[in-house]
N, C-alpha and C. Protein backbone atom coordinates (compact mmCIF):
# COMPACT_ATOMS: atom_id res chain seq x y z
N UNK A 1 106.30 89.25 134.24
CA UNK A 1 104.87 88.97 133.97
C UNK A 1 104.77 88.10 132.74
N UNK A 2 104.52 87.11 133.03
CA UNK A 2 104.11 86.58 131.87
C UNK A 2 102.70 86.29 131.26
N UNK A 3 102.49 86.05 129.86
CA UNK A 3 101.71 85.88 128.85
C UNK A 3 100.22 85.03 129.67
N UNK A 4 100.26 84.33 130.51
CA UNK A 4 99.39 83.42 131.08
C UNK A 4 98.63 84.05 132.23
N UNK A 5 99.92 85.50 132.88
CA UNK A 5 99.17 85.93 133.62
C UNK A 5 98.06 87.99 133.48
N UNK A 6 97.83 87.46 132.28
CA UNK A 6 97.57 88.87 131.27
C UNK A 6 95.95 88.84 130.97
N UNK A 7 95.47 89.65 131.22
CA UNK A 7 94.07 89.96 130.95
C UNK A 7 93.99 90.72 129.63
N UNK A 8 92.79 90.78 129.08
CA UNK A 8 92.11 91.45 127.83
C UNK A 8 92.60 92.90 128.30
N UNK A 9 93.77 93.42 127.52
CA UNK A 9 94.12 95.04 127.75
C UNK A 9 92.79 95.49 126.80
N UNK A 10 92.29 96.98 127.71
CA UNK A 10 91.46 98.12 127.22
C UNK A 10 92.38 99.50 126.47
N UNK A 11 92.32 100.28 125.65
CA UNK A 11 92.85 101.12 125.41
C UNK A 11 91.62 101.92 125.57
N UNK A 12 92.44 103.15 125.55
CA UNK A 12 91.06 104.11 125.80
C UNK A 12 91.22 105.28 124.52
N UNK A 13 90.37 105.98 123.73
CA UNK A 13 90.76 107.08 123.15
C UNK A 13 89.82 106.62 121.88
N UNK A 14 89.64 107.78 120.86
CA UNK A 14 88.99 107.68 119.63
C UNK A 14 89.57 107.17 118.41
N UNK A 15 88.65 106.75 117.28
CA UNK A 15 89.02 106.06 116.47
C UNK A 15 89.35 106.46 115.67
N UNK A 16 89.09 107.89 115.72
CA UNK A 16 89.86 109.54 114.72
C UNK A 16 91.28 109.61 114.60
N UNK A 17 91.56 109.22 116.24
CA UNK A 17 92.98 109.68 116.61
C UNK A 17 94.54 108.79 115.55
N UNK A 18 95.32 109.37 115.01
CA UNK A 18 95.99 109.08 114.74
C UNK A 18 96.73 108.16 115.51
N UNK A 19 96.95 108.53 116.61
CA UNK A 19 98.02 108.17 117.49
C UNK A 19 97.02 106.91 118.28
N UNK A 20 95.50 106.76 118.49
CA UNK A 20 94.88 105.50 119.22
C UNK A 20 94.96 104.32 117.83
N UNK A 21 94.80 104.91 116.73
CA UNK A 21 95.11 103.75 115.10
C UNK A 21 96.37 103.13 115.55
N UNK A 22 97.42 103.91 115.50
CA UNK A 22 98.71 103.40 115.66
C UNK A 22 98.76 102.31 117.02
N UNK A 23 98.24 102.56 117.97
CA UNK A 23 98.42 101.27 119.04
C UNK A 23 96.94 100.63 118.11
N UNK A 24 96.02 100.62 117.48
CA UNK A 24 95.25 99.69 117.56
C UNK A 24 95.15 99.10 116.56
N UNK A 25 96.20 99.34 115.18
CA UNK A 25 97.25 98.72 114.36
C UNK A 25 98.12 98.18 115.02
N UNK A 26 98.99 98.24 116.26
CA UNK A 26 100.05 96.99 116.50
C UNK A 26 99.29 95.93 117.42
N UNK A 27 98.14 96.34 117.93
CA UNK A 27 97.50 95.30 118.45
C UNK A 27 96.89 93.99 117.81
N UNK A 28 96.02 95.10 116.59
CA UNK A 28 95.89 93.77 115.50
C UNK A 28 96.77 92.74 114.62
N UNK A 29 97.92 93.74 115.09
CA UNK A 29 98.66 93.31 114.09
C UNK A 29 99.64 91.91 114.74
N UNK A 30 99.08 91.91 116.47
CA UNK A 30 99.79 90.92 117.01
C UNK A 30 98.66 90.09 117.31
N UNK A 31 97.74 90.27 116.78
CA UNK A 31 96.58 89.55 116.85
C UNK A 31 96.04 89.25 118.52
N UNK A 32 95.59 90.38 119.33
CA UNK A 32 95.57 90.66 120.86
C UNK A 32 94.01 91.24 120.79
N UNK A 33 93.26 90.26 121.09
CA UNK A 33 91.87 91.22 121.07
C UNK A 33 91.77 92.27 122.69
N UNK A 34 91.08 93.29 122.23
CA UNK A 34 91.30 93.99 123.14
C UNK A 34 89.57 94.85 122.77
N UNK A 35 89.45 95.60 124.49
CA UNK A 35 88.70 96.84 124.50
C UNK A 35 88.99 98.05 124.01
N UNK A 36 88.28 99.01 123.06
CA UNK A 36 88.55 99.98 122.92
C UNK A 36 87.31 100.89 123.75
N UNK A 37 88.02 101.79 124.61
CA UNK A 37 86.41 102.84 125.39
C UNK A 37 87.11 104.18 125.00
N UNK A 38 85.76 104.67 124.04
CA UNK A 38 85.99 105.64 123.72
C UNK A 38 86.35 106.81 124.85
N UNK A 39 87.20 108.05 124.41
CA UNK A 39 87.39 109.07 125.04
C UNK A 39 87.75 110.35 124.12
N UNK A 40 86.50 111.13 123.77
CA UNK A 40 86.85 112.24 122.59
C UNK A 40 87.51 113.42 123.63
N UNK A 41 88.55 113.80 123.21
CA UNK A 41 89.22 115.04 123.59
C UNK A 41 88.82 116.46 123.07
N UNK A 42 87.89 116.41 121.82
CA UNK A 42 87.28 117.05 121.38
C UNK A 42 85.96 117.89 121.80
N UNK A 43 85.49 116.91 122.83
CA UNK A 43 84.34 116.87 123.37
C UNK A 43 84.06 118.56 124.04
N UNK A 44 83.12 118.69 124.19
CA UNK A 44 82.75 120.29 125.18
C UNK A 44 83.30 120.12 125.96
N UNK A 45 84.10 120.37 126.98
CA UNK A 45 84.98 120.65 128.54
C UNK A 45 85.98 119.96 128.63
N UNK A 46 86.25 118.88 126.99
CA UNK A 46 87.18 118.12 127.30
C UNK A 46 87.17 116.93 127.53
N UNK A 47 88.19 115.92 128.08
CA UNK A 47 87.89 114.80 128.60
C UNK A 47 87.10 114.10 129.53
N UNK A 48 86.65 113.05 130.03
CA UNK A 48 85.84 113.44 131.27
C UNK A 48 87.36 113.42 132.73
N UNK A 49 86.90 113.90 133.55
CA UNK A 49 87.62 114.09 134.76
C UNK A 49 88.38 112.89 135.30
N UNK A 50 87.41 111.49 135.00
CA UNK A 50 88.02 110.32 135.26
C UNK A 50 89.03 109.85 134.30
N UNK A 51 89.14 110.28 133.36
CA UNK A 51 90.02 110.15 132.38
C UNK A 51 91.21 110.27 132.50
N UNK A 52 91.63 111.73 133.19
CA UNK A 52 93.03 112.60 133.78
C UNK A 52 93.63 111.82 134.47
N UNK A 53 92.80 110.91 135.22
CA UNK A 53 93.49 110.19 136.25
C UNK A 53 94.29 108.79 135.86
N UNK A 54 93.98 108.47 134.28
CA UNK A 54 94.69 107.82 133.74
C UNK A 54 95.79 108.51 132.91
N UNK A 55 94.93 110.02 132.64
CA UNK A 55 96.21 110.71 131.54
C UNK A 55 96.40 111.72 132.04
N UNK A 56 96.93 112.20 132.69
CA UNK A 56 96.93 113.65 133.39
C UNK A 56 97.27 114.30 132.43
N UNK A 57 97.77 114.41 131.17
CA UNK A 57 97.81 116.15 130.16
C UNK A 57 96.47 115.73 129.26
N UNK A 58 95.66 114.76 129.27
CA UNK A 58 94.29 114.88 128.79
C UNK A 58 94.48 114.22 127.20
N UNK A 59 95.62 113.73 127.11
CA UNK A 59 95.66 113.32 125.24
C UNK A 59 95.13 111.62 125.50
N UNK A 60 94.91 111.58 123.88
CA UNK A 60 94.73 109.71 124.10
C UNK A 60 95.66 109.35 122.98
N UNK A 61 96.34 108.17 123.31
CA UNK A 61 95.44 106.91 124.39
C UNK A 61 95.92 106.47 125.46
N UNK A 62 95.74 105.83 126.20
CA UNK A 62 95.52 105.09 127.36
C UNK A 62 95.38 104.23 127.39
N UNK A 63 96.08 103.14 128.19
CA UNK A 63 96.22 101.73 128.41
C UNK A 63 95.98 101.04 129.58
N UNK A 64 95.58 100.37 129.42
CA UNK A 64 95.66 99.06 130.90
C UNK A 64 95.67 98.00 130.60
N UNK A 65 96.19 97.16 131.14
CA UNK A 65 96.22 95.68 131.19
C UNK A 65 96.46 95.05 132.49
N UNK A 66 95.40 94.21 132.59
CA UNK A 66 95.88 93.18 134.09
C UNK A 66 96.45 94.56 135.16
N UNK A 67 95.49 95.49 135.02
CA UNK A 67 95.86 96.47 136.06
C UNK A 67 96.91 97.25 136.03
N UNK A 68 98.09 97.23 134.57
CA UNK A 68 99.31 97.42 134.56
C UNK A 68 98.47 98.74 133.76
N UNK A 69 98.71 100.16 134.38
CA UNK A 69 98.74 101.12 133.18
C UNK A 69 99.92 102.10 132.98
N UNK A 70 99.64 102.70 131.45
CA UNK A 70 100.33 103.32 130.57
C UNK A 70 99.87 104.51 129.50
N UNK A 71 100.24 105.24 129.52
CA UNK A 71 100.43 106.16 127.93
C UNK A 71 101.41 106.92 127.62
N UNK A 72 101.12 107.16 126.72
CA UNK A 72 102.44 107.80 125.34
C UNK A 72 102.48 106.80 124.52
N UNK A 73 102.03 107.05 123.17
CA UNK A 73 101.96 105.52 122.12
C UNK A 73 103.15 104.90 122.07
N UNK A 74 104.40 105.55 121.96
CA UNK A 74 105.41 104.92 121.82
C UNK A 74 105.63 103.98 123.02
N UNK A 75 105.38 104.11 124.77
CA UNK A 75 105.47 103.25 125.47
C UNK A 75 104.38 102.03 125.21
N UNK A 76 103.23 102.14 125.04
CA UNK A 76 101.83 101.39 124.76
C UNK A 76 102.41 100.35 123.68
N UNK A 77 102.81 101.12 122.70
CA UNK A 77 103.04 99.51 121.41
C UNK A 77 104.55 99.24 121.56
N UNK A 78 105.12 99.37 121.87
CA UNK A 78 106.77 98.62 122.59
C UNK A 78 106.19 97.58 123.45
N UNK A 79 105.25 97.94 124.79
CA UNK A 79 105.00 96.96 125.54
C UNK A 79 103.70 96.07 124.81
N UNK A 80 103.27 96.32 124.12
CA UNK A 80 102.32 95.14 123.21
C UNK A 80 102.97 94.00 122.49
N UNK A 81 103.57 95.13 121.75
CA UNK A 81 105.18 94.06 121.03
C UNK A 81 105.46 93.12 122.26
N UNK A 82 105.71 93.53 123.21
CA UNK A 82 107.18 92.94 123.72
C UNK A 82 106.39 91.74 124.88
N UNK A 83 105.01 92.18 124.89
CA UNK A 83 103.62 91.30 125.74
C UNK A 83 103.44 90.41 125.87
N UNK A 84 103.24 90.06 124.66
CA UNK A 84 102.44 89.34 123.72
C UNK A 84 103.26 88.70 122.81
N UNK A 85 102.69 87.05 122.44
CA UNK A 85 103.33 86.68 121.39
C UNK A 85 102.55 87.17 119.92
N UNK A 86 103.06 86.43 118.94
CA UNK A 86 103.22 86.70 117.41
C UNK A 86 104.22 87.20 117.14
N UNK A 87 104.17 87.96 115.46
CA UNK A 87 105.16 88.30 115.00
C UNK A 87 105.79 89.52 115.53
N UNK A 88 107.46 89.74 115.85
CA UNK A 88 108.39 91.02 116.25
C UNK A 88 108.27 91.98 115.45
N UNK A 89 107.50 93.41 116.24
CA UNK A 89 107.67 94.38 115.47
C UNK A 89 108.50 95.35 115.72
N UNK A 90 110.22 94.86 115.87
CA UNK A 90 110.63 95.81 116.50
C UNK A 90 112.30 95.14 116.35
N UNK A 91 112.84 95.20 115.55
CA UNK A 91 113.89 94.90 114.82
C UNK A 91 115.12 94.31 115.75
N UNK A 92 115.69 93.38 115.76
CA UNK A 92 116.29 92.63 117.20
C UNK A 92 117.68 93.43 117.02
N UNK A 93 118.35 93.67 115.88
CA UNK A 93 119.49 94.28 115.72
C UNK A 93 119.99 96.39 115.49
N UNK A 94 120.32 96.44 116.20
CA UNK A 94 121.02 97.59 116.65
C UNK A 94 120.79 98.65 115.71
N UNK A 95 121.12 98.42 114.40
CA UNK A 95 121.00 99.49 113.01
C UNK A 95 119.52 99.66 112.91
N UNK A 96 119.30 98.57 112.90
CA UNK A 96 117.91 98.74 111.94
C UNK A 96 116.94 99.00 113.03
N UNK A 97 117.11 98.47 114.12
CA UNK A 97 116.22 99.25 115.12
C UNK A 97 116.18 100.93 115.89
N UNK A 98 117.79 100.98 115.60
CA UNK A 98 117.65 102.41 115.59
C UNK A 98 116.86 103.48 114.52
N UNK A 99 116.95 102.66 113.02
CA UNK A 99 116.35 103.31 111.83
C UNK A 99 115.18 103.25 112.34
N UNK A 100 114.43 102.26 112.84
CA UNK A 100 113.20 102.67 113.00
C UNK A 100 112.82 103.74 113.89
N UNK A 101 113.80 103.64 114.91
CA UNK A 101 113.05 104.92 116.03
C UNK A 101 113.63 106.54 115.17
N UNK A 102 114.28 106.37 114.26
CA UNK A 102 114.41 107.48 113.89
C UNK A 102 113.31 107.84 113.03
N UNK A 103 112.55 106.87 112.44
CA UNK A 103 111.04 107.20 111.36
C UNK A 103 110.17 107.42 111.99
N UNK A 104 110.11 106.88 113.58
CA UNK A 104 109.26 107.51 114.60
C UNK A 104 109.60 108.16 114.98
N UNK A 105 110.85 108.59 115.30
CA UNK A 105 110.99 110.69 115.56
C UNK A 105 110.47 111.69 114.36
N UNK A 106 110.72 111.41 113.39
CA UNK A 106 110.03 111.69 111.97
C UNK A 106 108.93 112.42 112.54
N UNK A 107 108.06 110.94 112.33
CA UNK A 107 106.25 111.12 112.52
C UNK A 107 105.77 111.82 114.01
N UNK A 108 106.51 111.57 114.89
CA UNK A 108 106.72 112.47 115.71
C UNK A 108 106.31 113.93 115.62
N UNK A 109 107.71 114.32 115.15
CA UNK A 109 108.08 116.01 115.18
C UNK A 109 108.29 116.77 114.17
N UNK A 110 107.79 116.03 113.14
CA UNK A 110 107.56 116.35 112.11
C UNK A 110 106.29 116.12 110.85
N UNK A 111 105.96 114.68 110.18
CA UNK A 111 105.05 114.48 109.59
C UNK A 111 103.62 114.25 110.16
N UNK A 112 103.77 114.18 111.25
CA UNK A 112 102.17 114.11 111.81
C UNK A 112 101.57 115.42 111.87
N UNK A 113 102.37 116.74 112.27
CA UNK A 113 101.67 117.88 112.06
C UNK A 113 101.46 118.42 110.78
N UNK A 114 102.49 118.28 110.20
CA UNK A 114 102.72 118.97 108.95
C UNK A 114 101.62 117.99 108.12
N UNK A 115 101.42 117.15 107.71
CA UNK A 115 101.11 115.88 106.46
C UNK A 115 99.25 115.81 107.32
N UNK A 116 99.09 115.65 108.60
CA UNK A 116 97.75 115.87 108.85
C UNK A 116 96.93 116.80 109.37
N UNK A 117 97.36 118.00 109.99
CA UNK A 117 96.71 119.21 110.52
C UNK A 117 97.37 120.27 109.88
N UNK A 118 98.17 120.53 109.33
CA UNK A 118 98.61 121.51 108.42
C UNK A 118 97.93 121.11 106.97
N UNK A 119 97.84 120.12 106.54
CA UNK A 119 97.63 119.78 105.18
C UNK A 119 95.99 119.62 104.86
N UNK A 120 95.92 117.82 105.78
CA UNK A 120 94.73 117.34 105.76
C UNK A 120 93.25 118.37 106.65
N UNK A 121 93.69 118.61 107.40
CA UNK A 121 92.63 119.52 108.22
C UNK A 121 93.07 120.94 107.56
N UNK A 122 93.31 121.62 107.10
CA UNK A 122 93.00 122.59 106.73
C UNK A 122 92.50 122.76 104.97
N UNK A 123 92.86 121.70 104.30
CA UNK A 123 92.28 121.66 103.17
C UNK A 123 91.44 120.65 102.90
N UNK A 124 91.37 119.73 104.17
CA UNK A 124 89.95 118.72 103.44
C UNK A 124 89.19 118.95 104.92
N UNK A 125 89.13 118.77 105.96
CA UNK A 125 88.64 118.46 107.08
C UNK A 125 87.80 119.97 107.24
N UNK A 126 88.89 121.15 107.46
CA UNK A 126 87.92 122.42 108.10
C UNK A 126 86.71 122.94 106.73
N UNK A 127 87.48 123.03 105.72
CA UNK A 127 86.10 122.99 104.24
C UNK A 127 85.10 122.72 104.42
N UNK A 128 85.38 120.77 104.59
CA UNK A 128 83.98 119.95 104.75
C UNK A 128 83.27 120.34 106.03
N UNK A 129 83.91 121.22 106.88
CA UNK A 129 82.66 121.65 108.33
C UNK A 129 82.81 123.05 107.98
N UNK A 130 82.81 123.97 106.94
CA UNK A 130 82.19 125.00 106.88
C UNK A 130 83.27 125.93 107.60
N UNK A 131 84.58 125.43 107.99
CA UNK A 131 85.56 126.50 108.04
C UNK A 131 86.47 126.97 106.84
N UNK A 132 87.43 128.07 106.75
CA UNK A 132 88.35 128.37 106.05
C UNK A 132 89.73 128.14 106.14
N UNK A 133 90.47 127.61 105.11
CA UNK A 133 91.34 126.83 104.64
C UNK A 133 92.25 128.36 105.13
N UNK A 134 93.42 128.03 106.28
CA UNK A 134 94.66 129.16 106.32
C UNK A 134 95.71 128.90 105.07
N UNK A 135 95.47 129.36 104.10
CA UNK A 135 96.72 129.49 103.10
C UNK A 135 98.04 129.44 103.64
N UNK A 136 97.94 130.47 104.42
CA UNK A 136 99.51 130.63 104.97
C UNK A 136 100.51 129.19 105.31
N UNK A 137 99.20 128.89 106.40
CA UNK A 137 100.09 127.93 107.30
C UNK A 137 100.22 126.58 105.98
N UNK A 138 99.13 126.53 105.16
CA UNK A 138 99.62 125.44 103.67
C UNK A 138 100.62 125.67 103.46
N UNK A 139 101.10 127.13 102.98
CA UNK A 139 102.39 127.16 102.16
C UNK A 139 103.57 126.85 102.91
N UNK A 140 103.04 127.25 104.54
CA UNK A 140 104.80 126.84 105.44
C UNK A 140 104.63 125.39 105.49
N UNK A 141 103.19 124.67 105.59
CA UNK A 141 103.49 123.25 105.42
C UNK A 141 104.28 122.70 104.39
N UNK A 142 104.24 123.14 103.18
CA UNK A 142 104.27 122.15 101.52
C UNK A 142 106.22 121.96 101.56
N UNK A 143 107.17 123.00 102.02
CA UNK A 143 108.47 122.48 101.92
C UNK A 143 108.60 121.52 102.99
N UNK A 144 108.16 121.95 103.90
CA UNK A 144 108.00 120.48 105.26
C UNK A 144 107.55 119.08 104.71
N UNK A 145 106.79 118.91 104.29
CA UNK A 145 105.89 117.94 103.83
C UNK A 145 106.95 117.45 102.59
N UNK A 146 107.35 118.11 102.01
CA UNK A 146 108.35 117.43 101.09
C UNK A 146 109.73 117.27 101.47
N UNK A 147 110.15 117.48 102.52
CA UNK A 147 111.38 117.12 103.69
C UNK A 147 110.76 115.88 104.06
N UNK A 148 110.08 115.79 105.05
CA UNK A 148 108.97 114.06 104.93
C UNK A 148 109.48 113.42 104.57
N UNK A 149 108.76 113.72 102.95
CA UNK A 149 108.14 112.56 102.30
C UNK A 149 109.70 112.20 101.90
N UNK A 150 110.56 113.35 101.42
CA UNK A 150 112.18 112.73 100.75
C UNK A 150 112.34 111.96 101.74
N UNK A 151 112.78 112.23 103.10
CA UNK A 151 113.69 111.71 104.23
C UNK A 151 113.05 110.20 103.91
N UNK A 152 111.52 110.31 104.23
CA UNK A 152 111.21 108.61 104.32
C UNK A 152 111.69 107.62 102.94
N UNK A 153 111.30 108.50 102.19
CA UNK A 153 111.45 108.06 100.81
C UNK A 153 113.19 107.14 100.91
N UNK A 154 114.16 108.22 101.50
CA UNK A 154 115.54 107.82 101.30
C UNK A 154 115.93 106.44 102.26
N UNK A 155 115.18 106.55 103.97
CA UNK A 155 115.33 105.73 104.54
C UNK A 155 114.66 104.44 104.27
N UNK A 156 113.59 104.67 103.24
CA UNK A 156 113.24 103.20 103.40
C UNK A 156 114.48 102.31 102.57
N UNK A 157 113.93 101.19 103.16
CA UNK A 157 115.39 100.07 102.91
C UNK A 157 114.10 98.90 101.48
N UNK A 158 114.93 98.52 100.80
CA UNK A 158 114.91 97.38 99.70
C UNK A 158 113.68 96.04 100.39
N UNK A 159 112.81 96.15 99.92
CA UNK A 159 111.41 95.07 100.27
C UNK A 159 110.34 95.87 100.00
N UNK A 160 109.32 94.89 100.91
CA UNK A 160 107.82 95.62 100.62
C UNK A 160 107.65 96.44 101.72
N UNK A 161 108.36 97.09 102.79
CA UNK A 161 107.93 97.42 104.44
C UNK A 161 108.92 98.82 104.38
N UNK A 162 108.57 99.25 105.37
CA UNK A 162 109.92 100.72 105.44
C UNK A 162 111.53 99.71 105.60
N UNK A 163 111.43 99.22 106.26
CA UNK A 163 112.95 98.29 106.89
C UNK A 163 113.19 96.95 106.07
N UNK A 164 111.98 96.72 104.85
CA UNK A 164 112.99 95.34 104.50
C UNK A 164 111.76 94.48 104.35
N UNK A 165 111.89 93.59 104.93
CA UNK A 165 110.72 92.48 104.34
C UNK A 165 109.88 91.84 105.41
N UNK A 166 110.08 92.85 106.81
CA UNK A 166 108.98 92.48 107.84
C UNK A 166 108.54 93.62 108.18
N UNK A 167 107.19 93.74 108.73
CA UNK A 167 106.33 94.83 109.46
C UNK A 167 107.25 95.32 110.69
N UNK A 168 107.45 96.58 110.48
CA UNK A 168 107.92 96.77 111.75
C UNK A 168 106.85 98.14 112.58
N UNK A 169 107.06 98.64 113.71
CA UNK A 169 106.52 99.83 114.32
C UNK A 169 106.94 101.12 113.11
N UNK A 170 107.76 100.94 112.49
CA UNK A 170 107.98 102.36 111.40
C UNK A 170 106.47 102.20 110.34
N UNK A 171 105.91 101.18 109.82
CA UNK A 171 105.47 100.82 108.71
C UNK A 171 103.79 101.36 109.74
N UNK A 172 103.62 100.70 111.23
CA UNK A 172 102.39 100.85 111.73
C UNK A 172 102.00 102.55 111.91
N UNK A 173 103.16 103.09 112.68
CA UNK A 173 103.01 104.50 112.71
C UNK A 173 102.90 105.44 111.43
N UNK A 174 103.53 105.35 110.61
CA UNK A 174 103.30 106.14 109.16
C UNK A 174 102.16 105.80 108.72
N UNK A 175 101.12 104.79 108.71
CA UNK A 175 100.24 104.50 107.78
C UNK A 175 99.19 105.60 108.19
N UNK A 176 98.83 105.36 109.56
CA UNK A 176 97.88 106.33 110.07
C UNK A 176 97.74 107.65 109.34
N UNK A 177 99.10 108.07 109.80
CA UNK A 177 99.04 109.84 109.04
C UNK A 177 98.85 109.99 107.44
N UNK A 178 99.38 108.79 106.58
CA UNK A 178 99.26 108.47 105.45
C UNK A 178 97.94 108.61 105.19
N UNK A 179 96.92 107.94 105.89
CA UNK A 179 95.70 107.73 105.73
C UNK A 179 94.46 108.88 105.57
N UNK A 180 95.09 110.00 106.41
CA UNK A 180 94.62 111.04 105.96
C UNK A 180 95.30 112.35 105.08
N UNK A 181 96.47 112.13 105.34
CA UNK A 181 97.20 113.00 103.85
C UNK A 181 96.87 112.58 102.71
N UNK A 182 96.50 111.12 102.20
CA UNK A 182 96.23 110.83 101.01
C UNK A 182 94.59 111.67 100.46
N UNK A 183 94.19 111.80 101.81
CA UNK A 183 93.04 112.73 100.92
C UNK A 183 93.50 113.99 100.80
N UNK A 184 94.44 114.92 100.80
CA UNK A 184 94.30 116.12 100.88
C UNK A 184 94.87 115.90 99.12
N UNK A 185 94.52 117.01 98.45
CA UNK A 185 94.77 117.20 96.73
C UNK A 185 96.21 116.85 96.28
N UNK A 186 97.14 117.60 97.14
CA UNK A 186 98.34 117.66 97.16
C UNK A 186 99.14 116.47 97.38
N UNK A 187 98.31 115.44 97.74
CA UNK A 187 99.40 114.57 98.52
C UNK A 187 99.58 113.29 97.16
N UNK A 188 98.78 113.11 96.57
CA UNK A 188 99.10 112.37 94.97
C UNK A 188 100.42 113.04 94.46
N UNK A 189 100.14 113.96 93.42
CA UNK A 189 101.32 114.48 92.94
C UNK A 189 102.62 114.36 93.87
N UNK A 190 102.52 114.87 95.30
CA UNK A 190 103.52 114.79 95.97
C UNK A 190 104.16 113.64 95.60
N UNK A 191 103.44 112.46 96.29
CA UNK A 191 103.54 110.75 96.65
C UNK A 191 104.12 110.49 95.29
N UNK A 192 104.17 110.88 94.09
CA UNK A 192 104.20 110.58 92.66
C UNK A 192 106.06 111.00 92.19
N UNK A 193 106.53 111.72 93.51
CA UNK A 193 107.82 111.98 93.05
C UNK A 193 108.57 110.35 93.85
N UNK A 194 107.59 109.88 95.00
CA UNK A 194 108.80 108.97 95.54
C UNK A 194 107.87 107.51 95.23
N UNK A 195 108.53 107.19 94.45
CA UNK A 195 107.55 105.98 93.34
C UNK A 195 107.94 104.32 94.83
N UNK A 196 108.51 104.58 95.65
CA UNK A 196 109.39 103.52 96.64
C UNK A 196 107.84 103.43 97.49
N UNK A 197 107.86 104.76 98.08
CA UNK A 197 106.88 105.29 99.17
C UNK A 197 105.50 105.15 99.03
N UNK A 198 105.40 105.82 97.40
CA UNK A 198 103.84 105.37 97.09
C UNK A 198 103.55 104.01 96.97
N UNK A 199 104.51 103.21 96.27
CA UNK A 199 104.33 101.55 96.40
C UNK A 199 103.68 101.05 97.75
N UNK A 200 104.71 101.60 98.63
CA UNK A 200 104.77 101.14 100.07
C UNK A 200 103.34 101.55 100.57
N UNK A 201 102.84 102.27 100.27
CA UNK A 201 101.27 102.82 100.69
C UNK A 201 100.33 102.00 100.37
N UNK A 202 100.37 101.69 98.74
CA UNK A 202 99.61 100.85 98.51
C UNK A 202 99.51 99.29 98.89
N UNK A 203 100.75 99.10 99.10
CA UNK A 203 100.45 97.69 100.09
C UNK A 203 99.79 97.96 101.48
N UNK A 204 100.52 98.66 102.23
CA UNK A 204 99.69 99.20 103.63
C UNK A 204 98.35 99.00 103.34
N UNK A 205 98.10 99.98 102.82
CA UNK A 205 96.78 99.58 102.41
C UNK A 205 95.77 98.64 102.39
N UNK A 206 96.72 97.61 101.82
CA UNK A 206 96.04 96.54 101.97
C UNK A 206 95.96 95.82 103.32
N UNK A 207 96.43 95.76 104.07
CA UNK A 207 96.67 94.64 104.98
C UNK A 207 95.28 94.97 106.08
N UNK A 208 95.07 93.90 106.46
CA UNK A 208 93.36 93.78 107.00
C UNK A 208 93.56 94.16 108.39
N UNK A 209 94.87 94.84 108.94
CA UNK A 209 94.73 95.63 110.67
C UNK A 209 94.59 97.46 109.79
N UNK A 210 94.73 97.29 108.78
CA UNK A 210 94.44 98.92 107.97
C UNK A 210 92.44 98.96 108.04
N UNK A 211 92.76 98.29 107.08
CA UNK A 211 90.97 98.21 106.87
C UNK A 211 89.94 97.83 108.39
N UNK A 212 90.30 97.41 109.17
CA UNK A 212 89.62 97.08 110.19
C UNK A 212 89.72 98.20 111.45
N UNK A 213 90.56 99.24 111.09
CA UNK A 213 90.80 100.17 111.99
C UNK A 213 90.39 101.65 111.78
N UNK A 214 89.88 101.31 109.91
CA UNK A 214 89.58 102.90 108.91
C UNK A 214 88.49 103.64 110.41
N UNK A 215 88.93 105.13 110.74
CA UNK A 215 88.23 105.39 111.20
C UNK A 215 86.91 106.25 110.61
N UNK A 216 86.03 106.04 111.62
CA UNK A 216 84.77 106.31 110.90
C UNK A 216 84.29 108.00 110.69
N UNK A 217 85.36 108.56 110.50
CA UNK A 217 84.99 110.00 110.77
C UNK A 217 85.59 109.99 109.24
């Protein structure tokens, strides 16, 4: 399939979602305008019914293009990358592309629960709606969360990016979860032991597929 014969891909899913940021950070980031149609999973009963039939376990996001569909983020931004021209986010050589899928097993199966629903939703998110903060599950988060933050801390490599001196899929997926751990109290001081990592945030930060994707919740 080539590039000429490709329609405006839709993703489907909310702008909350960690995991719809992350494809709609590598989209911008390959400069691919696209549809976003919302789909809250949150919603009363759930998704709507027509939805399943793109995602049958009911998570987002969801993809199509030129009739071609997909989900699981990790399949969605591999095939955006690999779509589409612009810049490679996805390391051509063997080491360093394996390093990256290992920072996405990371955020995976590890820092996305721990760093945003263990941390961020129970000490900034359930508060601000009038629920109570589980202590417990904080304290089994906080040695997790500092397994994280070391591991990333150690793997990142010498530049401004996790891998070196280009954007890769490690740098798009971490920012997301970053984005809401940085509000929880804890996550300064934390960020303050790995002086590499916090750098690395604050550039993220900057780059205008961050700011154009802040979700509005």
């Amino acid at each position: 399939m080539s590039q000429a014969d490709l329609s405006k891909p839709i993703l489907y899913g909310a702008d909350y979602s960690v995991y719809v940021r992350i494809a709609r950070l590598v989209l911008v980031e390959k400069q691919v305008d696209y549809e976003l149609v919302p789909v809250d999973v949150f919603a009363e009963g759930g998704p709507p019914a027509q939805y399943l039939e793109r995602q049958p376990f009911g998570r987002i996001p969801a993809f199509e293009h030129d009739g071609f569909r997909i989900y699981e983020t990790a399949a969605i931004t591999r095939y955006v990358d690999e779509a589409f021209p612009g810049p490679t986010l996805q390391p051509a050589e063997p080491c360093p592309r394996a390093l990256m899928n290992q920072i996405l097993g990371i955020v995976d199966s590890y820092a996305y629960r721990t760093l945003v629903w263990d941390l961020y939703v129970e000490t900034v998110s359930k508060p601000r709606d009038g629920g109570k903060t589980d202590e417990a599950r904080v304290a089994r988060a906080l040695p997790v969360a500092e397994t994280c933050l070391a591991e990333l801390a150690r793997l990142k490599r010498h530049g401004e990016w996790l891998l070196g001196d280009a954007v890769t899929l490690a740098d798009l997926y971490l920012a997301p979860v970053f984005g809401y751990f940085e509000k929880a109290a804890m996550a300064a001081p934390m960020l303050a032991r790995h002086p590499a990592l916090a750098a690395w945030w604050e550039r993220v930060k900057g780059r205008e597929s961050i700011r154009t994707t802040e979700p509005t919740i």
